[in-house]
N, C-alpha and C. Protein backbone atom coordinates (compact mmCIF):
# COMPACT_ATOMS: atom_id res chain seq x y z
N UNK A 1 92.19 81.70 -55.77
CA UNK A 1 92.05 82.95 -55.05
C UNK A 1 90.73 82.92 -54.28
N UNK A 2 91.16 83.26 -53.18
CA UNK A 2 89.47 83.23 -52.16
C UNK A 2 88.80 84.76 -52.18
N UNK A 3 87.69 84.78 -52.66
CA UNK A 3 86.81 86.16 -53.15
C UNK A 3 86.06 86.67 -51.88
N UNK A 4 85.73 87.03 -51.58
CA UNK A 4 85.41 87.97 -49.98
C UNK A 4 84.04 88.43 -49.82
N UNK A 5 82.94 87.72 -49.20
CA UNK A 5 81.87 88.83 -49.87
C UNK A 5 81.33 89.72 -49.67
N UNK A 6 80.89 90.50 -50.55
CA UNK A 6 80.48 91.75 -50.81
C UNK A 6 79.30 92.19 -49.85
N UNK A 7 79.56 92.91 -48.90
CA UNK A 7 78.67 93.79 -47.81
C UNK A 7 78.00 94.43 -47.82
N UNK A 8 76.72 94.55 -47.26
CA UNK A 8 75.68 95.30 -47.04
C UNK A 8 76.00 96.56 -46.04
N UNK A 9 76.34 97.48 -46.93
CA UNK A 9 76.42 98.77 -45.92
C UNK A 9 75.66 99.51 -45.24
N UNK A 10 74.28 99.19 -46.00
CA UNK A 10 73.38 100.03 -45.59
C UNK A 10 71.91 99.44 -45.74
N UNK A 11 70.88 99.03 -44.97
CA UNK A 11 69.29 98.83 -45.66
C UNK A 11 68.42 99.64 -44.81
N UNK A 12 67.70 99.99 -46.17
CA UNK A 12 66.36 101.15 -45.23
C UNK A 12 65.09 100.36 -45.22
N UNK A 13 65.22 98.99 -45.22
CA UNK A 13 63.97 98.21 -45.77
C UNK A 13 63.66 97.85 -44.47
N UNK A 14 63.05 98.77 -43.14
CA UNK A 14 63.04 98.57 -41.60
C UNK A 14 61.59 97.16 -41.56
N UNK A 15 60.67 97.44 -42.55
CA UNK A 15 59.91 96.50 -42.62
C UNK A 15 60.18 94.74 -42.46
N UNK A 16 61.76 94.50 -43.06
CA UNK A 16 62.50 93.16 -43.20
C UNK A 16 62.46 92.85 -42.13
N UNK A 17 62.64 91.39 -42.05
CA UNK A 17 62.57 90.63 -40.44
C UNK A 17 64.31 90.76 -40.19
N UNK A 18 65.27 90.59 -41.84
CA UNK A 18 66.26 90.65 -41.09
C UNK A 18 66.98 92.28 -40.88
N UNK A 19 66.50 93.28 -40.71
CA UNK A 19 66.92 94.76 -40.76
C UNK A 19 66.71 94.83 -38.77
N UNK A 20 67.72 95.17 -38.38
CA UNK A 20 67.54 96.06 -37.44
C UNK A 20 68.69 97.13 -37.23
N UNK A 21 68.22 98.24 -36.98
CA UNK A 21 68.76 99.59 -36.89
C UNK A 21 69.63 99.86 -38.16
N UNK A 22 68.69 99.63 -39.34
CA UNK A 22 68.81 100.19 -40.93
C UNK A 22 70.27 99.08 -41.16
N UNK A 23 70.11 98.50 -40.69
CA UNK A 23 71.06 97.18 -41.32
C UNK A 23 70.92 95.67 -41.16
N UNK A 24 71.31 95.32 -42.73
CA UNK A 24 71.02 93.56 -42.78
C UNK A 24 71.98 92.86 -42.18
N UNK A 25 70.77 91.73 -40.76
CA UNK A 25 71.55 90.91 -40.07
C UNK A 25 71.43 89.85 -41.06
N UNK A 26 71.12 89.18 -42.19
CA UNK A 26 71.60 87.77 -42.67
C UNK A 26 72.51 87.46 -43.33
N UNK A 27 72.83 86.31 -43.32
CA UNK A 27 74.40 85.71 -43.70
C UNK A 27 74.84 86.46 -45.28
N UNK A 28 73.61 85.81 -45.84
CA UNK A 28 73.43 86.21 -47.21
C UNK A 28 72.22 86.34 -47.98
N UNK A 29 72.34 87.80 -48.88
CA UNK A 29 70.77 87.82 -49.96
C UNK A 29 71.09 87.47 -50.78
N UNK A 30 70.24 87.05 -51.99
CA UNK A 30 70.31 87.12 -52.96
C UNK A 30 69.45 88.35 -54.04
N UNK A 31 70.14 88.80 -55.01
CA UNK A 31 69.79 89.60 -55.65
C UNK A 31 69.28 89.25 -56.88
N UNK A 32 67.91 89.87 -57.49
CA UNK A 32 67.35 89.26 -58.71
C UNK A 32 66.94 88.09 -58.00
N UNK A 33 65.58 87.77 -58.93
CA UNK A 33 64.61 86.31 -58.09
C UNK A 33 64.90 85.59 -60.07
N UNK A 34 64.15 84.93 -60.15
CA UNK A 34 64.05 84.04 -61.36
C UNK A 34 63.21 84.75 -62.37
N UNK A 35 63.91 85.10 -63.45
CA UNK A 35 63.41 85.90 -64.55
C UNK A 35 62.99 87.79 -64.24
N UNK A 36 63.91 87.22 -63.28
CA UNK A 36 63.64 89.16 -62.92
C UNK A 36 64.55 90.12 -63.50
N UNK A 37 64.65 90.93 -63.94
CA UNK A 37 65.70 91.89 -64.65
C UNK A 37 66.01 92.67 -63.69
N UNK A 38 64.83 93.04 -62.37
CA UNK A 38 65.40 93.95 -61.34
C UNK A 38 66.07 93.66 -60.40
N UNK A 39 67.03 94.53 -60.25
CA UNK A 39 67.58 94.31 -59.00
C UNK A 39 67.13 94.60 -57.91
N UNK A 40 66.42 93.54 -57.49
CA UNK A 40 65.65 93.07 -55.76
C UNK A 40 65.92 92.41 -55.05
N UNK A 41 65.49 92.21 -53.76
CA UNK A 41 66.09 91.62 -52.80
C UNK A 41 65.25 90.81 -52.69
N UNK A 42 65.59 89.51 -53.09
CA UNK A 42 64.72 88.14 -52.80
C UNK A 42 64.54 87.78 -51.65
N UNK A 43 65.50 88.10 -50.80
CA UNK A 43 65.43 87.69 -49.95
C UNK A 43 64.43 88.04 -48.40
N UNK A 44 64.15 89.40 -49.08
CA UNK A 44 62.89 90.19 -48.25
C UNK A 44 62.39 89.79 -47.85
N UNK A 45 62.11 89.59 -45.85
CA UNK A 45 60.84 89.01 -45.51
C UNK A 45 60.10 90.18 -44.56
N UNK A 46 58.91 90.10 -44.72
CA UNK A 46 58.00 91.04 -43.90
C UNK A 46 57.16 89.79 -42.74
N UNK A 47 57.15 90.42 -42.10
CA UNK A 47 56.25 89.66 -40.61
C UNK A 47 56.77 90.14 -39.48
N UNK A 48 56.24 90.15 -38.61
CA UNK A 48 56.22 90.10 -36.86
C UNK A 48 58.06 89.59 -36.73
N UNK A 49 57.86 87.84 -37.07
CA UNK A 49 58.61 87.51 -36.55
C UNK A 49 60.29 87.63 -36.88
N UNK A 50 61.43 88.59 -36.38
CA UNK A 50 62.41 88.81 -36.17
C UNK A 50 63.55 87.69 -36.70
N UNK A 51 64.22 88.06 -37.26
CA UNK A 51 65.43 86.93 -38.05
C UNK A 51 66.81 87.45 -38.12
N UNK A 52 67.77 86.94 -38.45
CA UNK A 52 69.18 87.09 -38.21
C UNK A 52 70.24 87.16 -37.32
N UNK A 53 71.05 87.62 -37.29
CA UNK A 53 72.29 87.34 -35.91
C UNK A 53 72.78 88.92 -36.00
N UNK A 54 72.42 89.57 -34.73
CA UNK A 54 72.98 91.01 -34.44
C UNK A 54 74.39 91.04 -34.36
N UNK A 55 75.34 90.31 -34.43
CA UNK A 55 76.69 90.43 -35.08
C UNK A 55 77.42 90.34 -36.32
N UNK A 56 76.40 89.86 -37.17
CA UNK A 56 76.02 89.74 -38.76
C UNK A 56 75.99 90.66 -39.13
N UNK A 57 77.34 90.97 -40.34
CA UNK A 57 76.93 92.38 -41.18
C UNK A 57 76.36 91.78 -42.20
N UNK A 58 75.42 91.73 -43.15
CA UNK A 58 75.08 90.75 -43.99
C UNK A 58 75.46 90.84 -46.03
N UNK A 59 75.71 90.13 -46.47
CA UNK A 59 76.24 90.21 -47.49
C UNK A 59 75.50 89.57 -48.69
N UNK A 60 76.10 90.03 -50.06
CA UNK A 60 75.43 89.32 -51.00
C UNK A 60 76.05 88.04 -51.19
N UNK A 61 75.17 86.96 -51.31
CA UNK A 61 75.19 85.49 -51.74
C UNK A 61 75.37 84.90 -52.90
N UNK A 62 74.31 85.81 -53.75
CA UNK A 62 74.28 85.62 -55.26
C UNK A 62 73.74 87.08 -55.84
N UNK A 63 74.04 86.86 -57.00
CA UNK A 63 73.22 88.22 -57.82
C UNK A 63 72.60 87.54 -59.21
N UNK A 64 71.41 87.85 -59.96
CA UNK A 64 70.69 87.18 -60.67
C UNK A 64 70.77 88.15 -61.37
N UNK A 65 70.80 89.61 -61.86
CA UNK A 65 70.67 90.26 -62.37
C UNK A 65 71.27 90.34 -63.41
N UNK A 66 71.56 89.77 -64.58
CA UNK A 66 72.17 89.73 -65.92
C UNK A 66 72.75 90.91 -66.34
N UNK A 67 72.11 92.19 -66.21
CA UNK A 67 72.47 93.02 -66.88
C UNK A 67 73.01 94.10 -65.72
N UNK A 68 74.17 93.80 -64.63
CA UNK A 68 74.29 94.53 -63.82
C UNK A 68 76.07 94.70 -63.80
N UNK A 69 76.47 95.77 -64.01
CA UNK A 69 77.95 95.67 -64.55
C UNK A 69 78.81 95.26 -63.34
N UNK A 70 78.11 94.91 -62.33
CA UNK A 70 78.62 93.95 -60.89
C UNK A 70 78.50 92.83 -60.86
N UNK A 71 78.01 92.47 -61.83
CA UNK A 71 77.39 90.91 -61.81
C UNK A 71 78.46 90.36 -62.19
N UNK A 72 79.53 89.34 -62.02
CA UNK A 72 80.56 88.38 -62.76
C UNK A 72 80.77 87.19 -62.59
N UNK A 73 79.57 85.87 -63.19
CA UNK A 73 79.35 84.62 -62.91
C UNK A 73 78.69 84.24 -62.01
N UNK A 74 77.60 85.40 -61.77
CA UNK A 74 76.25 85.44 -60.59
C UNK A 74 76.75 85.66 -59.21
N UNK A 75 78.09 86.59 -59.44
CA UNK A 75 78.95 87.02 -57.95
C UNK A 75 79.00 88.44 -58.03
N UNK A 76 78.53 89.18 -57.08
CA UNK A 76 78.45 90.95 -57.20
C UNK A 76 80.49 91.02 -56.54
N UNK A 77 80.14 91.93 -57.72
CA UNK A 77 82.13 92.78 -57.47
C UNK A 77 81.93 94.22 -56.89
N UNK A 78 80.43 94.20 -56.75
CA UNK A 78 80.66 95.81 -56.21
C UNK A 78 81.52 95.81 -54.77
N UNK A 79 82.06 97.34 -54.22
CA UNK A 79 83.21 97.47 -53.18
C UNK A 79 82.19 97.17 -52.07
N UNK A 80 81.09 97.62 -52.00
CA UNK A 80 79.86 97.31 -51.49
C UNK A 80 78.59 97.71 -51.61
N UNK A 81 77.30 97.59 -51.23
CA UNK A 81 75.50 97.35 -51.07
C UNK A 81 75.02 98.09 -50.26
N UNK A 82 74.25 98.90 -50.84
CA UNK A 82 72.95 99.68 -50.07
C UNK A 82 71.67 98.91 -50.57
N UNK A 83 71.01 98.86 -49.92
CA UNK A 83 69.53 98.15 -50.18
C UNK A 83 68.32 99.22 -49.62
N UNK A 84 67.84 99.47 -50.24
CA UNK A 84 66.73 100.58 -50.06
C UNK A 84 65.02 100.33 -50.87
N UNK A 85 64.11 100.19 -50.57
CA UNK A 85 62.76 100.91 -51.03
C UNK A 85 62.50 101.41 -52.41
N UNK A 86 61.95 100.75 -53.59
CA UNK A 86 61.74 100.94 -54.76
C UNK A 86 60.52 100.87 -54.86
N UNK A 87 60.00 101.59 -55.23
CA UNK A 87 58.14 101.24 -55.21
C UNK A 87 57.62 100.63 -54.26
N UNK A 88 57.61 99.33 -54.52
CA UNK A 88 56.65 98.61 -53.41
C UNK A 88 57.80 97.07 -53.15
N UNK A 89 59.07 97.35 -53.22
CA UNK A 89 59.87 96.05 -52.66
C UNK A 89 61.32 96.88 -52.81
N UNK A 90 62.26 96.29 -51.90
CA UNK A 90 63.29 96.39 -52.01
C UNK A 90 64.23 96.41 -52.67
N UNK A 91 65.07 97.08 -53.60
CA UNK A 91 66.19 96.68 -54.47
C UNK A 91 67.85 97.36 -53.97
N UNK A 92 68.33 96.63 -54.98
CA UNK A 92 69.88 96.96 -54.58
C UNK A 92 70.11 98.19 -55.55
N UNK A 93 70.19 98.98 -54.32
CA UNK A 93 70.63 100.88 -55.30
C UNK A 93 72.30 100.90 -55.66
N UNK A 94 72.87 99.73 -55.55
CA UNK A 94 74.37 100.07 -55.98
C UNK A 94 74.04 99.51 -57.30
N UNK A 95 73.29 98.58 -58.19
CA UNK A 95 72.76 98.44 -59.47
C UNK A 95 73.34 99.33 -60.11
N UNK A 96 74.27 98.77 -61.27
CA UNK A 96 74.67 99.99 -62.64
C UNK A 96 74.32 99.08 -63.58
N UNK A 97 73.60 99.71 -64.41
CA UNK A 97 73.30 98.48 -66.04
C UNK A 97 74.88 98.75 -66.05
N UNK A 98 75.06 97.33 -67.06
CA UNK A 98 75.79 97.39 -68.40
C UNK A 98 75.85 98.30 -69.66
């Protein structure tokens, strides 16, 4: 069975190189970095310089988050992803513990 992936509907993270007009242009993020329990966007970049493809809706790649009841063999099943502003970095607000 071919699995479909899971879309970024929404990011308020305007700071990202790949965000323009509150949405992620890259192929794919990944969620959770290495030994992280939160659900963040690793993939976050801040700078000047501009990244992604403005026909790109962008999607999740992987998810690292162990304890995320979307998580199933490091593949998010959510229907889809908002990415928004948590303190001081980005995380994925569709996150439900287990």
């Amino acid at each position: 069975m071919e699995k479909q992936m899971v879309k970024i509907t929404s990011c308020n993270v305007t700071q990202c190189a790949y965000n323009k007009h509150n949405a992620c242009h890259t192929l794919a993020i990944t969620v959770g970095g290495p030994g992280d329990p939160c659900p963040c966007c690793d993939t976050f970049m801040a700078g000047s310089q501009k990244g992604g493809i403005m026909d790109v809706q962008g999607g999740i790649g992987a998810c690292k988050v162990e304890n995320c009841s979307y998580n199933q063999s490091l593949e998010c099943s959510a229907p889809s992803v908002d990415v928004g502003m948590h303190e001081s970095h980005p995380d994925c607000f569709t996150y439900k513990p287990k």
